[in-house]
N, C-alpha and C. Protein backbone atom coordinates (compact mmCIF):
# COMPACT_ATOMS: atom_id res chain seq x y z
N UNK A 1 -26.48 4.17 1.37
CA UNK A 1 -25.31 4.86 1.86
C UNK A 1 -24.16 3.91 2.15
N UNK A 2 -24.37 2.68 2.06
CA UNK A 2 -23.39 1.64 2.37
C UNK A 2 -22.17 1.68 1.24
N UNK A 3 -22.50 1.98 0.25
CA UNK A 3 -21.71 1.84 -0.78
C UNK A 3 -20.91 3.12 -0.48
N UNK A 4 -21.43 4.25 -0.14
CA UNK A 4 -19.99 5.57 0.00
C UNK A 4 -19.87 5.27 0.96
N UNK A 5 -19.75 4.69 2.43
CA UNK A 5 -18.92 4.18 3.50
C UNK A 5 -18.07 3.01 3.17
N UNK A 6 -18.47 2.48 2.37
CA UNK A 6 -17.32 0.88 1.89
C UNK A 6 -15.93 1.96 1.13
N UNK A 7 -16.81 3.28 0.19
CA UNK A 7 -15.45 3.69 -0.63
C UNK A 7 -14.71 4.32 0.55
N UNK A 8 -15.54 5.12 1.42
CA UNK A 8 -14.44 5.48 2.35
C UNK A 8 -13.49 4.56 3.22
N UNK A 9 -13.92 3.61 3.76
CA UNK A 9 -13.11 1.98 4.29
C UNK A 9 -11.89 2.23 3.35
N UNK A 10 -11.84 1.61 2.10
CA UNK A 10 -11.35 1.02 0.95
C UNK A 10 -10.16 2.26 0.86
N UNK A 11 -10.64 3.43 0.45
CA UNK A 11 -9.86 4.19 0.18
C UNK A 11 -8.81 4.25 1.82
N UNK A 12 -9.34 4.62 3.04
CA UNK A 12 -8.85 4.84 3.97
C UNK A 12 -7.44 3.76 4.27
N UNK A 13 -8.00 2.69 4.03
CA UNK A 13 -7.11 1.52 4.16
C UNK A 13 -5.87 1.49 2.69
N UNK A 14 -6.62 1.72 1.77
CA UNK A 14 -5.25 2.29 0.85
C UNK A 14 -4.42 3.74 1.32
N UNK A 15 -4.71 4.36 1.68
CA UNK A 15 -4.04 5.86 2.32
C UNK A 15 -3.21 5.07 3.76
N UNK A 16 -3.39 4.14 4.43
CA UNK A 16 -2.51 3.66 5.42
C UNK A 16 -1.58 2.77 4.88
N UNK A 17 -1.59 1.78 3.55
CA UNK A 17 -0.61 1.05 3.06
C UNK A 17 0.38 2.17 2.32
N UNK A 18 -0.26 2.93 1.56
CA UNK A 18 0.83 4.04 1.18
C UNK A 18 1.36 4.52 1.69
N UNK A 19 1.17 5.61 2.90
CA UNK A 19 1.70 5.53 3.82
C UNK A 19 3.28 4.93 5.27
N UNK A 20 2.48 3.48 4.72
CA UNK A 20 3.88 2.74 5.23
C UNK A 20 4.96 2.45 4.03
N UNK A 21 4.36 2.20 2.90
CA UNK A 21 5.49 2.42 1.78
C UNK A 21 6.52 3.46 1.78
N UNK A 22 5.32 4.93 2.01
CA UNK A 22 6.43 6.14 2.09
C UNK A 22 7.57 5.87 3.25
N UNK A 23 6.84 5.47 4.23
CA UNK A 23 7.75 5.58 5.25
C UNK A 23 9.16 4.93 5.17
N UNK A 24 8.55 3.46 4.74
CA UNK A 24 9.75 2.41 4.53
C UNK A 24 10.89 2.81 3.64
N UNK A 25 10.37 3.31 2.48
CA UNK A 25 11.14 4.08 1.54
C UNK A 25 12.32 5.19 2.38
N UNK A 26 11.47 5.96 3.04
CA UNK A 26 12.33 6.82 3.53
C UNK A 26 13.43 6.26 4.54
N UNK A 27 12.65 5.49 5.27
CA UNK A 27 14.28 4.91 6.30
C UNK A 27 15.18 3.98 5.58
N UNK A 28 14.58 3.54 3.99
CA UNK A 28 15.84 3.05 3.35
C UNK A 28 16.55 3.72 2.96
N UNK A 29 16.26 4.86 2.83
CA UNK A 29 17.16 6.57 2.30
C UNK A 29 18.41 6.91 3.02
N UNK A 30 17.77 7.18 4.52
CA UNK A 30 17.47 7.32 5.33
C UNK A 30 19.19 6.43 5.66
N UNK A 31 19.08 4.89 5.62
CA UNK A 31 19.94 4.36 6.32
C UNK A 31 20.59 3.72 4.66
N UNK A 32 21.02 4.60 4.23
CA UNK A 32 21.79 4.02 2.87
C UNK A 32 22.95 3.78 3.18
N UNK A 33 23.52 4.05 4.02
CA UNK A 33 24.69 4.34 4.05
C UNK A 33 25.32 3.83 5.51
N UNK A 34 24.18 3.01 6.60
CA UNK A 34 24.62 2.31 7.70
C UNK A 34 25.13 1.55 7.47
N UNK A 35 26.40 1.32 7.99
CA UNK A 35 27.38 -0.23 8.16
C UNK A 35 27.09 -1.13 9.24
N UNK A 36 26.67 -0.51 10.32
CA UNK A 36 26.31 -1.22 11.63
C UNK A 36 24.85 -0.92 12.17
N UNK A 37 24.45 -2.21 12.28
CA UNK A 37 22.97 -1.70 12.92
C UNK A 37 22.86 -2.64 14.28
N UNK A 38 21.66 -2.56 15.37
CA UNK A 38 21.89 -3.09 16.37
C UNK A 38 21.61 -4.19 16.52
N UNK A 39 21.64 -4.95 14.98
CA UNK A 39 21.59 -6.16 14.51
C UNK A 39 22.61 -7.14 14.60
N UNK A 40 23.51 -5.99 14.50
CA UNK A 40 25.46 -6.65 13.92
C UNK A 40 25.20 -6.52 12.01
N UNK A 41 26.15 -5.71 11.91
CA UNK A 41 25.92 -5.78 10.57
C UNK A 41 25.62 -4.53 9.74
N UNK A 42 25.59 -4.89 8.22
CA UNK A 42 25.18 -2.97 7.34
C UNK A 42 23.74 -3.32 7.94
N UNK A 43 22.73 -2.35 7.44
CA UNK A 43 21.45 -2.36 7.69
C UNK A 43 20.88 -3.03 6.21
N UNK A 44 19.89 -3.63 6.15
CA UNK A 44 19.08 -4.69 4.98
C UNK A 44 17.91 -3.55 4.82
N UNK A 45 18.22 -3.46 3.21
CA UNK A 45 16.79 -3.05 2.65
C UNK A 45 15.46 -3.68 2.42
N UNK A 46 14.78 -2.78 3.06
CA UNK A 46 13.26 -3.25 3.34
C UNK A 46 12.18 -3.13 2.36
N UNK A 47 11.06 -3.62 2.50
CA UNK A 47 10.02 -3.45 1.30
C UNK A 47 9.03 -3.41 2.48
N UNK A 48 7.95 -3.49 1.61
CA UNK A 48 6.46 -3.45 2.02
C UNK A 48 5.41 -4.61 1.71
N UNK A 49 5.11 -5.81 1.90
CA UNK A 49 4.53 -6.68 1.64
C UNK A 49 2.55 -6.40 1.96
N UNK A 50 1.92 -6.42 0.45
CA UNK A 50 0.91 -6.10 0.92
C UNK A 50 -0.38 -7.44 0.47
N UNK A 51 -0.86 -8.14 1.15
CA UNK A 51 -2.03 -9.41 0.89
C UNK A 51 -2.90 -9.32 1.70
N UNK A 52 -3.87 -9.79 0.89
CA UNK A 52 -5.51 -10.40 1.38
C UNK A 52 -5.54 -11.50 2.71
N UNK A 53 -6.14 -11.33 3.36
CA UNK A 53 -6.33 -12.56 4.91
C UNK A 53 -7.15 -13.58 3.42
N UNK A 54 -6.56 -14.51 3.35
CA UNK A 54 -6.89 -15.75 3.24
C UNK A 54 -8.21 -16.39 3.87
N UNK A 55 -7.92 -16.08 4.63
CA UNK A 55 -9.44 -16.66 5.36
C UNK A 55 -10.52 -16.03 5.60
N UNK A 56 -10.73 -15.07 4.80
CA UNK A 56 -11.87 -14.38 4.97
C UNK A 56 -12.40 -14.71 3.52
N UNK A 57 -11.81 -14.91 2.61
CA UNK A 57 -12.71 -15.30 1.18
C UNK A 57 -11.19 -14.48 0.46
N UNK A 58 -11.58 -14.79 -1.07
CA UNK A 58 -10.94 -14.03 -1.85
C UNK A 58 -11.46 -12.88 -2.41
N UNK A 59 -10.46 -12.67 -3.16
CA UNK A 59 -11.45 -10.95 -3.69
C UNK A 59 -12.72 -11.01 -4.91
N UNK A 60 -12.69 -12.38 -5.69
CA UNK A 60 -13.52 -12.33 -6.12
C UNK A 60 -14.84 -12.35 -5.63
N UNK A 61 -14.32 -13.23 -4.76
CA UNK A 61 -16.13 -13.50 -3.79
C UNK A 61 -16.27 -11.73 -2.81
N UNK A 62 -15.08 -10.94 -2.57
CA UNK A 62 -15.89 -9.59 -2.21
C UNK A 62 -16.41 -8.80 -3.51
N UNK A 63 -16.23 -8.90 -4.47
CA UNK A 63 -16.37 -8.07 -5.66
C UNK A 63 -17.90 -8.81 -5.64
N UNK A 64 -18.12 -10.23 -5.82
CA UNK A 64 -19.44 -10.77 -6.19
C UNK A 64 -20.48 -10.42 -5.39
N UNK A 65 -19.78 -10.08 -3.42
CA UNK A 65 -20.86 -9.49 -2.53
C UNK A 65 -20.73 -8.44 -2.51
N UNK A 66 -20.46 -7.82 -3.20
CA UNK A 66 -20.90 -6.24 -3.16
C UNK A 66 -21.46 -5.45 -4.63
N UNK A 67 -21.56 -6.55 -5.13
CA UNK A 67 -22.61 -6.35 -6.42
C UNK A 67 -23.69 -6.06 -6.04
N UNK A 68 -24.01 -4.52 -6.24
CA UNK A 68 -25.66 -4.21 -5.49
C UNK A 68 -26.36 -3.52 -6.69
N UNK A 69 -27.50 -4.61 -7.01
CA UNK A 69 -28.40 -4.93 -8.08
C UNK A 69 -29.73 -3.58 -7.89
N UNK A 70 -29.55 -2.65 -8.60
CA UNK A 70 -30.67 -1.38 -8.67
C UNK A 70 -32.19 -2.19 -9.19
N UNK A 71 -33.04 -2.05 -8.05
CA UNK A 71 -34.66 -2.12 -8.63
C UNK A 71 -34.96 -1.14 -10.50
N UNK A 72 -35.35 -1.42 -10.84
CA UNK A 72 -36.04 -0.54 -12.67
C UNK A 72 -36.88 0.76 -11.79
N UNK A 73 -36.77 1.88 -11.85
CA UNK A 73 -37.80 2.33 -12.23
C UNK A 73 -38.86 2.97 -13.31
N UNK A 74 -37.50 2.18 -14.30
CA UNK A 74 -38.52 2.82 -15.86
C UNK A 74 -38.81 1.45 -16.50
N UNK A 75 -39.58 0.84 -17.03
CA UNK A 75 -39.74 -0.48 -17.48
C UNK A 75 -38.16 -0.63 -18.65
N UNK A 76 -37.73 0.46 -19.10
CA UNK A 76 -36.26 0.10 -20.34
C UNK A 76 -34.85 0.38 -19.52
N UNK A 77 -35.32 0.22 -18.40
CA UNK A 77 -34.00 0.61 -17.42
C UNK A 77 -33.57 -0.82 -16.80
N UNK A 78 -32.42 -1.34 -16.79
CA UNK A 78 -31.79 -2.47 -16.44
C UNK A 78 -32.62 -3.84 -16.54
N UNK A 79 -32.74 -4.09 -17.63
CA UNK A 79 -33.21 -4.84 -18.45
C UNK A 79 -32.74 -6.21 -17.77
N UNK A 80 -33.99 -7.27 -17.01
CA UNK A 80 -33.11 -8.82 -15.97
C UNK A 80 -32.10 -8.81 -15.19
N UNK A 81 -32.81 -7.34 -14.63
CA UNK A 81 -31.56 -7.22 -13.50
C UNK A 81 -32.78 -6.46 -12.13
N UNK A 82 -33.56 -7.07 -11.68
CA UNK A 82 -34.91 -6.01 -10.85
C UNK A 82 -34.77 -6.39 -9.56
N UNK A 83 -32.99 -7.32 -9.01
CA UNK A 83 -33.07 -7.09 -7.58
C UNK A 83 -32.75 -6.21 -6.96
N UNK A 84 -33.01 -6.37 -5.43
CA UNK A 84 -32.74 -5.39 -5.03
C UNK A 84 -31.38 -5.89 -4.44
N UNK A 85 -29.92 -5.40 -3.82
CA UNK A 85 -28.75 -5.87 -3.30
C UNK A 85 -28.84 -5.62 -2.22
N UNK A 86 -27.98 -6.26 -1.26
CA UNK A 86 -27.27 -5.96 -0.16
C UNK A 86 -26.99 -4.46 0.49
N UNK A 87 -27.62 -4.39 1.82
CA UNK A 87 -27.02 -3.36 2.12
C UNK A 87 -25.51 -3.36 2.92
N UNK A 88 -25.29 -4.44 3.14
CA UNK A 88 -23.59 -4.27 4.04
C UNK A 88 -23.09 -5.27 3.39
N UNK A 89 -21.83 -4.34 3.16
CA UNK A 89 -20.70 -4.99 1.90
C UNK A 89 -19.58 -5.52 2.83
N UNK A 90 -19.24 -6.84 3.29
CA UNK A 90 -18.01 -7.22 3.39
C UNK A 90 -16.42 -6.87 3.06
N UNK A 91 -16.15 -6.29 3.39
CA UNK A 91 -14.48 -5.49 2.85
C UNK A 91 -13.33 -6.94 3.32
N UNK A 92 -12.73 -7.05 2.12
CA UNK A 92 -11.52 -8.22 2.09
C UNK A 92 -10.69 -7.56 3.38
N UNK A 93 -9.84 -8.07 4.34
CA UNK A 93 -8.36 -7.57 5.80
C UNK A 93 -7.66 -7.52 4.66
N UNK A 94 -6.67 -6.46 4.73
CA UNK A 94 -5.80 -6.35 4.05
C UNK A 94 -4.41 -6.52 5.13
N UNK A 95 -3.08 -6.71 4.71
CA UNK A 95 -1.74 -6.76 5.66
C UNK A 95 -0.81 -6.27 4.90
N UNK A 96 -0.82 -4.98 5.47
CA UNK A 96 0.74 -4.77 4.90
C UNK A 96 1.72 -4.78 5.79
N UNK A 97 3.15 -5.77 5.34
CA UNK A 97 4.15 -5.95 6.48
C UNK A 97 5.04 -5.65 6.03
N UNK A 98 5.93 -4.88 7.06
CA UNK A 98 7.39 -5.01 6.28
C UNK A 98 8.17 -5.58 6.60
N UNK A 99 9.06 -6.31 5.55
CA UNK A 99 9.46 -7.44 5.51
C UNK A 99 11.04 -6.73 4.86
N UNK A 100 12.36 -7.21 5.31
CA UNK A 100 13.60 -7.76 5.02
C UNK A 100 13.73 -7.67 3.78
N UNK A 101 14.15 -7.28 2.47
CA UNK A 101 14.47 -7.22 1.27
C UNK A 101 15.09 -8.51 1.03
N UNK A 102 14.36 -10.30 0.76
CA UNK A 102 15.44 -10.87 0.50
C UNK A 102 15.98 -10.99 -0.72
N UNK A 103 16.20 -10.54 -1.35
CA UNK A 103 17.30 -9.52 -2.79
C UNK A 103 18.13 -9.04 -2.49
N UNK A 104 18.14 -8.44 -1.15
CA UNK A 104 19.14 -7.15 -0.60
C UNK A 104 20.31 -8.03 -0.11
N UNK A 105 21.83 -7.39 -0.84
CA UNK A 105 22.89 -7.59 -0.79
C UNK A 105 23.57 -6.17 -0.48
N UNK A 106 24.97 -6.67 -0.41
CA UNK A 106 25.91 -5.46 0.16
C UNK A 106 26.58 -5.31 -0.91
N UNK A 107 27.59 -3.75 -1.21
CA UNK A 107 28.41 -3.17 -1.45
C UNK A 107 29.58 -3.56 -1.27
N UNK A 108 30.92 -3.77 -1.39
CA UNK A 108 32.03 -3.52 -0.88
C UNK A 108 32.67 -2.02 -1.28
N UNK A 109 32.93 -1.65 -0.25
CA UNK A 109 34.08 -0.55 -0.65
C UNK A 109 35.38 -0.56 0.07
N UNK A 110 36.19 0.32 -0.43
CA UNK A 110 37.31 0.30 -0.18
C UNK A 110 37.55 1.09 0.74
N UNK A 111 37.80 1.04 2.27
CA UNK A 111 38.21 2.22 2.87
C UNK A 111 38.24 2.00 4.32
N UNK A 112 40.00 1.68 4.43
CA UNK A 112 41.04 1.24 5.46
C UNK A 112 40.60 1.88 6.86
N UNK A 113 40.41 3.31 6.34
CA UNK A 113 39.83 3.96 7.58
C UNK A 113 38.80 4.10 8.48
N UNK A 114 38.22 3.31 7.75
CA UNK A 114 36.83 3.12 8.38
C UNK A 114 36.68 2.09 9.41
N UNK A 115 36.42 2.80 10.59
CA UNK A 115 35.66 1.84 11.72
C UNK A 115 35.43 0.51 11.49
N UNK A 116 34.27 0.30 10.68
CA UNK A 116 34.13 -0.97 10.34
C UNK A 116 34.58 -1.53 9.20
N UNK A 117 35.86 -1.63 8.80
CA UNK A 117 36.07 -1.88 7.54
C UNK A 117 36.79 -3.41 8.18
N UNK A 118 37.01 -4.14 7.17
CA UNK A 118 37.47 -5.88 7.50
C UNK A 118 38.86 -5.50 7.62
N UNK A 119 39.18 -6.73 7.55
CA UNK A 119 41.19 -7.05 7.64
C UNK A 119 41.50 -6.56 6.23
N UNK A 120 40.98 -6.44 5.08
CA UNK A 120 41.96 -6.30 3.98
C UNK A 120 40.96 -5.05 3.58
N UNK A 121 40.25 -4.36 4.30
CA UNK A 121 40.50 -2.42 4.50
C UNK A 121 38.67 -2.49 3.77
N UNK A 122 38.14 -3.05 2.81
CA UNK A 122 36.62 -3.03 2.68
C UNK A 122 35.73 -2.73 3.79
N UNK A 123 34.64 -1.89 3.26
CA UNK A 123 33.59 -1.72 4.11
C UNK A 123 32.50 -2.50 3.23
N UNK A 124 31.65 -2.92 4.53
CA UNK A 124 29.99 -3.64 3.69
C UNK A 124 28.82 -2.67 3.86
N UNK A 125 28.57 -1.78 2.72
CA UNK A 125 27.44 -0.81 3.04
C UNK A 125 26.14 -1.91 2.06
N UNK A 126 24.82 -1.35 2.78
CA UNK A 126 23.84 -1.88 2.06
C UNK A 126 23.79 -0.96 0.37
N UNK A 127 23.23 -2.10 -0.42
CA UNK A 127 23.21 -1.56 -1.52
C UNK A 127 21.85 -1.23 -1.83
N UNK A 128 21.52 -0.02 -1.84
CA UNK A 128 20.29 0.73 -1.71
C UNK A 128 20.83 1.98 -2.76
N UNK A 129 19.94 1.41 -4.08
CA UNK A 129 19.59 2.50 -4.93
C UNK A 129 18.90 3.67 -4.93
N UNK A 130 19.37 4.89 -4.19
CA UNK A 130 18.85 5.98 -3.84
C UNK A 130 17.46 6.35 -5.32
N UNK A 131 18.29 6.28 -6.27
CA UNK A 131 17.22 6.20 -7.28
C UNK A 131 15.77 5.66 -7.26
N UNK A 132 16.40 4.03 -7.21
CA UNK A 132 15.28 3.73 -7.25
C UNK A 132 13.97 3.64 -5.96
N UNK A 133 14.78 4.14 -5.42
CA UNK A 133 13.90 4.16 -3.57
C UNK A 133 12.92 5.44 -3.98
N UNK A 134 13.54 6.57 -4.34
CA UNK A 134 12.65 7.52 -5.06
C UNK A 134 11.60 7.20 -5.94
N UNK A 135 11.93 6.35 -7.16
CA UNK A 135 10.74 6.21 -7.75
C UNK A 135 9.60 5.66 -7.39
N UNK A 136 10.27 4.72 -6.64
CA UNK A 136 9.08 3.37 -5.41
C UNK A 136 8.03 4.53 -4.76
N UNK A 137 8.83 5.99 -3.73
CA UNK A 137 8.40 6.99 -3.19
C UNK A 137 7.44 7.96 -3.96
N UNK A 138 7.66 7.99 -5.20
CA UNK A 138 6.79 8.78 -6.15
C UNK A 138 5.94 8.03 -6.36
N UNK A 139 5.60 6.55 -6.32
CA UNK A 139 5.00 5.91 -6.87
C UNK A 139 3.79 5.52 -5.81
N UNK A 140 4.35 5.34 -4.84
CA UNK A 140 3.35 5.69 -3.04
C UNK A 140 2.89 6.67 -3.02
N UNK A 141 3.62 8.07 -3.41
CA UNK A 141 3.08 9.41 -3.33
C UNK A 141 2.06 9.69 -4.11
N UNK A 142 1.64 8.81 -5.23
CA UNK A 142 0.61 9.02 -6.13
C UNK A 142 -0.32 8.01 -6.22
N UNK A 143 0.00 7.33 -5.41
CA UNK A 143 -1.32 6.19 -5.13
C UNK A 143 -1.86 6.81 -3.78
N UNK A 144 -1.28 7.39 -3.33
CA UNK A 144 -1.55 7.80 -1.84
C UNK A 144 -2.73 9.38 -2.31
N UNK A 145 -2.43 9.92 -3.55
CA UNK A 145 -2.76 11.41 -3.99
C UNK A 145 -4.13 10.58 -4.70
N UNK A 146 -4.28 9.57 -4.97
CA UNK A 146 -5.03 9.00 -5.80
C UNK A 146 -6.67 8.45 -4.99
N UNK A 147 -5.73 7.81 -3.79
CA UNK A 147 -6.85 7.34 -2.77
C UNK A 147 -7.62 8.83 -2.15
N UNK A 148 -6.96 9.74 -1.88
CA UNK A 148 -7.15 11.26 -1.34
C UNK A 148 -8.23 11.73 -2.23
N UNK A 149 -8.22 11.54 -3.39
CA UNK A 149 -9.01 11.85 -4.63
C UNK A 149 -10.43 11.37 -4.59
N UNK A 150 -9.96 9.67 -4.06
CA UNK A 150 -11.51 8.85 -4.24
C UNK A 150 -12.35 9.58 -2.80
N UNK A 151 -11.51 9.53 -1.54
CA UNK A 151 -12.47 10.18 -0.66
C UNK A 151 -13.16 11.22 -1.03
N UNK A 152 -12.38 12.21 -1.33
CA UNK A 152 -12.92 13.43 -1.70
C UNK A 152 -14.05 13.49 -2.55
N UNK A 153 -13.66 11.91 -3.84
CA UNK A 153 -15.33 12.15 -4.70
C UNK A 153 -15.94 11.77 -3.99
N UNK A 154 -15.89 10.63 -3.03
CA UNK A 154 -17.26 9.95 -2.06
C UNK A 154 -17.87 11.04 -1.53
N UNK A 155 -17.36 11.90 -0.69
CA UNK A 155 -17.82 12.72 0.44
C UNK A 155 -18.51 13.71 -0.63
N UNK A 156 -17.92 14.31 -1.78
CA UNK A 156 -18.89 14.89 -2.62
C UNK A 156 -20.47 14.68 -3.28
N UNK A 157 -19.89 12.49 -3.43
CA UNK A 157 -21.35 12.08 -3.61
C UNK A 157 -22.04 12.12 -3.02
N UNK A 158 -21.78 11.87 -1.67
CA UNK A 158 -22.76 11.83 -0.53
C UNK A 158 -23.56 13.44 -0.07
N UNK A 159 -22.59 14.34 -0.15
CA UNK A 159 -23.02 15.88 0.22
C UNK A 159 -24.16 16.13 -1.01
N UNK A 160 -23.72 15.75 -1.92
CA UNK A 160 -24.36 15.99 -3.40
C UNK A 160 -25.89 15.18 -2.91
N UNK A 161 -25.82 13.71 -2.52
CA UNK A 161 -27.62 12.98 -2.62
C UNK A 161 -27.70 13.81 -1.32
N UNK A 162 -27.69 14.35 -0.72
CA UNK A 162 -28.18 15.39 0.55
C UNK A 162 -28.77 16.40 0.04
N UNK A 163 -28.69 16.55 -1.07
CA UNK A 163 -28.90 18.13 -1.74
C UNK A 163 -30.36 17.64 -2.35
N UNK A 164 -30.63 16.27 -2.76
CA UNK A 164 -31.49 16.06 -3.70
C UNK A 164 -33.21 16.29 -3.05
């Protein structure tokens, strides 16, 4: 049963990085169009930075411990392969942070009237591609629909060897 609790971990922890993607996405939407934040300044587009803890191993070495080797029970069934594996699988820390867009530049526009516009009448809005903030958002929204998917088969596998 270790193996459908690792998919649920795995998946769970992908459904919380998506998650903050959506989110981030949205307050870049969200603040497309701030000139002043309580920073001083337009507001900076954000991302989502997502890595492995370093110090726990890399992912190859979790992929290699969680290789769990099935006993034969037919003599033509997994042919030099008759261990038995691990029952508790190590899961890689994952971090997702959000981090400052450093790419992210400003706009100038033109417009005297504006509150914050300089001495020669420009405003500095962040330059945040409503477009592409959407696709980033569709693209969370379906990794996020995707992880939703894997739970759902786990909890099926597991209801399913209950049945046997």
């Amino acid at each position: 049963m270790a193996g459908i609790f690792s998919a649920f971990d795995i998946s769970a922890r992908g459904l919380s990085i998506e998650r903050t993607k959506m989110n981030t996405v949205a307050k870049n939407i969200a603040n497309a169009e701030t000139t002043e934040t309580e920073k001083g300044g337009p507001y900076k587009r954000e991302r989502v930075v997502v890595k492995e803890d370093p110090t726990e191993g890399t992912f190859a070495s979790y992929m290699k411990s969680a290789d769990v080797n099935l006993a034969r029970t037919n003599s033509k069934h997994m042919y030099n392969r008759i261990q038995v594996g691990t029952d508790k699988v190590k899961l890689p820390d994952v971090e997702a942070k959000v981090v400052d867009d450093p790419d992210s530049s400003f706009k100038l526009v033109y417009d005297p009237t504006h509150p914050d516009a300089n001495d020669q009448g420009y405003v500095k809005y962040p330059d945040i591609e409503v477009v592409n903030e959407m696709v980033d958002m569709m693209a969370a929204s379906r990794a996020y629909e995707a992880n939703t998917v894997a739970i759902s088969a786990a909890k099926k596998m597991a209801q399913d060897s209950l049945d046997i």
